[in-house]
Protein backbone atom coordinates (compact mmCIF):
# COMPACT_ATOMS: atom_id res chain seq x y z
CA UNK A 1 -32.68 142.66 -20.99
CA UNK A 2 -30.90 143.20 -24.15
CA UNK A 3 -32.70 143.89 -27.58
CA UNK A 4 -31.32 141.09 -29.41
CA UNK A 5 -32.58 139.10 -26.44
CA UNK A 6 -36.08 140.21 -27.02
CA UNK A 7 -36.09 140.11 -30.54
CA UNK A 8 -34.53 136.26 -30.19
CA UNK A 9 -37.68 135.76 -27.94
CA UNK A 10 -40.21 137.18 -30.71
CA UNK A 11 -38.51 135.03 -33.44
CA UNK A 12 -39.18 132.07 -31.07
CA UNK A 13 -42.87 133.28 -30.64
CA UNK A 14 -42.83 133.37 -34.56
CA UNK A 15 -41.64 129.75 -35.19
CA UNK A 16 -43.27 127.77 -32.87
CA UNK A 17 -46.40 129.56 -33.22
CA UNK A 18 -45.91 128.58 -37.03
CA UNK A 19 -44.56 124.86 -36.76
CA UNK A 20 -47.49 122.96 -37.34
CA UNK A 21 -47.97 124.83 -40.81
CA UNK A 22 -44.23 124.27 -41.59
CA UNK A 23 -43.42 120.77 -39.97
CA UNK A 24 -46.40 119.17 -41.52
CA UNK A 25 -45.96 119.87 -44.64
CA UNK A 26 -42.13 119.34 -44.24
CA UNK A 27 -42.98 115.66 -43.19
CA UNK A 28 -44.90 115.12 -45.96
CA UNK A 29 -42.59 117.02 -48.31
CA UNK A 30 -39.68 114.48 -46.88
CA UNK A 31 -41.53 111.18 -47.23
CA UNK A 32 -42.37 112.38 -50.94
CA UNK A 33 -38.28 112.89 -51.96
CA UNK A 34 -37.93 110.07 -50.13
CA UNK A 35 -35.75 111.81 -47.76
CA UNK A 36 -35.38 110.69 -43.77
CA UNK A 37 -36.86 113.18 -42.30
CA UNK A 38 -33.61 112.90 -39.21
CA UNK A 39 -30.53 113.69 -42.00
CA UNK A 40 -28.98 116.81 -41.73
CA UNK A 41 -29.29 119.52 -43.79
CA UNK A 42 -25.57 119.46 -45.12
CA UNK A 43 -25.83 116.01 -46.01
CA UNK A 44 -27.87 116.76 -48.99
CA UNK A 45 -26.83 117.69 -51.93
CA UNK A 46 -28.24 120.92 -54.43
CA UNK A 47 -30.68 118.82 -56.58
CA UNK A 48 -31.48 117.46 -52.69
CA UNK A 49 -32.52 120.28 -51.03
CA UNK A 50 -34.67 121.75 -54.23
CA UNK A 51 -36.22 118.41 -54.77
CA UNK A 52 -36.96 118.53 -51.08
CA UNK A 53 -37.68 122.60 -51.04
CA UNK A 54 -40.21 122.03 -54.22
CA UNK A 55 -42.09 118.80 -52.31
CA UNK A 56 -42.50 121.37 -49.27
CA UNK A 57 -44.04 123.97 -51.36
CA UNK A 58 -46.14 121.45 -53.58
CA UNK A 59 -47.55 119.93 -50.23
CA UNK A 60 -48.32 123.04 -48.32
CA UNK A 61 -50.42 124.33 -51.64
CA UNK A 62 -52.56 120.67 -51.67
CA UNK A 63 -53.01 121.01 -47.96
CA UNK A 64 -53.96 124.88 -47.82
CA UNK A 65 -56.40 123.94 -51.02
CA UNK A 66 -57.89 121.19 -49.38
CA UNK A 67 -58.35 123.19 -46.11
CA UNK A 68 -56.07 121.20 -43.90
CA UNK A 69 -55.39 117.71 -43.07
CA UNK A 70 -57.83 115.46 -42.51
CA UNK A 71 -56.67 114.80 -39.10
CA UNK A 72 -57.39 118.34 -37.68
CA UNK A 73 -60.64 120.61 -38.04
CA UNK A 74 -61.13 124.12 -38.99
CA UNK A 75 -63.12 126.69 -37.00
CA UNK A 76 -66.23 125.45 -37.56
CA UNK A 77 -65.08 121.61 -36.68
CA UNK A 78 -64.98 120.83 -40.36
CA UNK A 79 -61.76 117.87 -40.98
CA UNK A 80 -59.69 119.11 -43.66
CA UNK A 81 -59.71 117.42 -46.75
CA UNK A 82 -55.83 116.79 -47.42
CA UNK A 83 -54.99 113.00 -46.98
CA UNK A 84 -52.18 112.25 -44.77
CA UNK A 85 -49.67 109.53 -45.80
CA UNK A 86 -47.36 110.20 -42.64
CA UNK A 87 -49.54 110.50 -39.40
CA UNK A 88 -51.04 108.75 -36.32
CA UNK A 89 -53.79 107.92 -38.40
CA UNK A 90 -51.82 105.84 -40.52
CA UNK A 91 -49.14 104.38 -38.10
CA UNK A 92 -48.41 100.91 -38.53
CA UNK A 93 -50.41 100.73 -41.49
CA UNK A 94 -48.83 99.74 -45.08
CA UNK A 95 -46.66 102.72 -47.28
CA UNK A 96 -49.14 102.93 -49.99
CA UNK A 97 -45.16 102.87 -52.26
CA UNK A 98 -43.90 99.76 -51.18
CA UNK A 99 -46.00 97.84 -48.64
CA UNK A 100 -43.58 98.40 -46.06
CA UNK A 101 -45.04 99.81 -42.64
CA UNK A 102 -45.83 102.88 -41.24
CA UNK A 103 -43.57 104.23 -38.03
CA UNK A 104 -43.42 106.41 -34.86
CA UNK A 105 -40.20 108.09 -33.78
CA UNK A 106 -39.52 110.28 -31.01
CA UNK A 107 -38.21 113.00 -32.11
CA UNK A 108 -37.04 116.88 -30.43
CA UNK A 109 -39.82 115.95 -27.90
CA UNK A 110 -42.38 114.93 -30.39
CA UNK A 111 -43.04 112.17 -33.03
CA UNK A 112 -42.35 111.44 -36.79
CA UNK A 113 -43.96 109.50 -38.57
CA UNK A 114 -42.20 107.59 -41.77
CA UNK A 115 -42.06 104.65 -43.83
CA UNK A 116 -38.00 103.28 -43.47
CA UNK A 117 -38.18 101.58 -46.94
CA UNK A 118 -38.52 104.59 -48.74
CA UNK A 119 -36.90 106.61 -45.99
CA UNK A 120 -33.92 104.95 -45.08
CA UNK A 121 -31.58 106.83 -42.95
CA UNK A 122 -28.54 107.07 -44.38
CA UNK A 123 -25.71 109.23 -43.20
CA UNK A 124 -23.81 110.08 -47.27
């Protein structure tokens, strides 16, 4: 095996072992620009992609300082205290922005969860 193959294989190790910590604070950080969470990165414009970059960070620092969300536990089976907008939990149930529901879609072989009034996919 190659070393670029191995090192491709310990960068894969390294994201997926990190996505929940960076996809669930991306989906909030989307649903707060207002952003659909599908449109492509290129899409977006500068002010875009900082709005978007700045909701990430903001949400990660409420979630790590309210020890998680409240739909997972800690170690000691503790729910976090970060209140999720976006989740199972709150499928089908209003957008607390404009009344609108709550959806699932499939998605890289998971779910998102968003509100399509406030996150409209469009392609610009």
């Amino acid at each position: 095996m190659r070393t670029d193959e191995l090192i491709i294989v310990y960068l894969t190790f390294i994201v997926l072992s990190a996505a929940p910590y960076v996809y669930n604070p991306a989906r909030g950080g989307t649903w707060n620009t207002r952003v659909h969470p599908k449109r492509k990165l290129q899409s977006l414009d500068e002010e875009d992609k900082s709005n978007l970059f700045n909701s990430v960070k903001t949400t990660m620092r409420a979630m790590w300082k309210e020890s998680g969300r409240d739909t997972e536990r800690d170690l000691f089976g503790e729910k976090g205290g970060y209140k999720t907008i976006l989740s199972a939990n709150t499928l089908k149930s209003a957008c607390p922005v404009c009344g609108g529901t709550i959806v699932r879609e499939a998605y890289m072989g998971g779910n998102i969860y968003l509100c399509p009034n406030c996150q409209p996919w469009d392609l610009k």
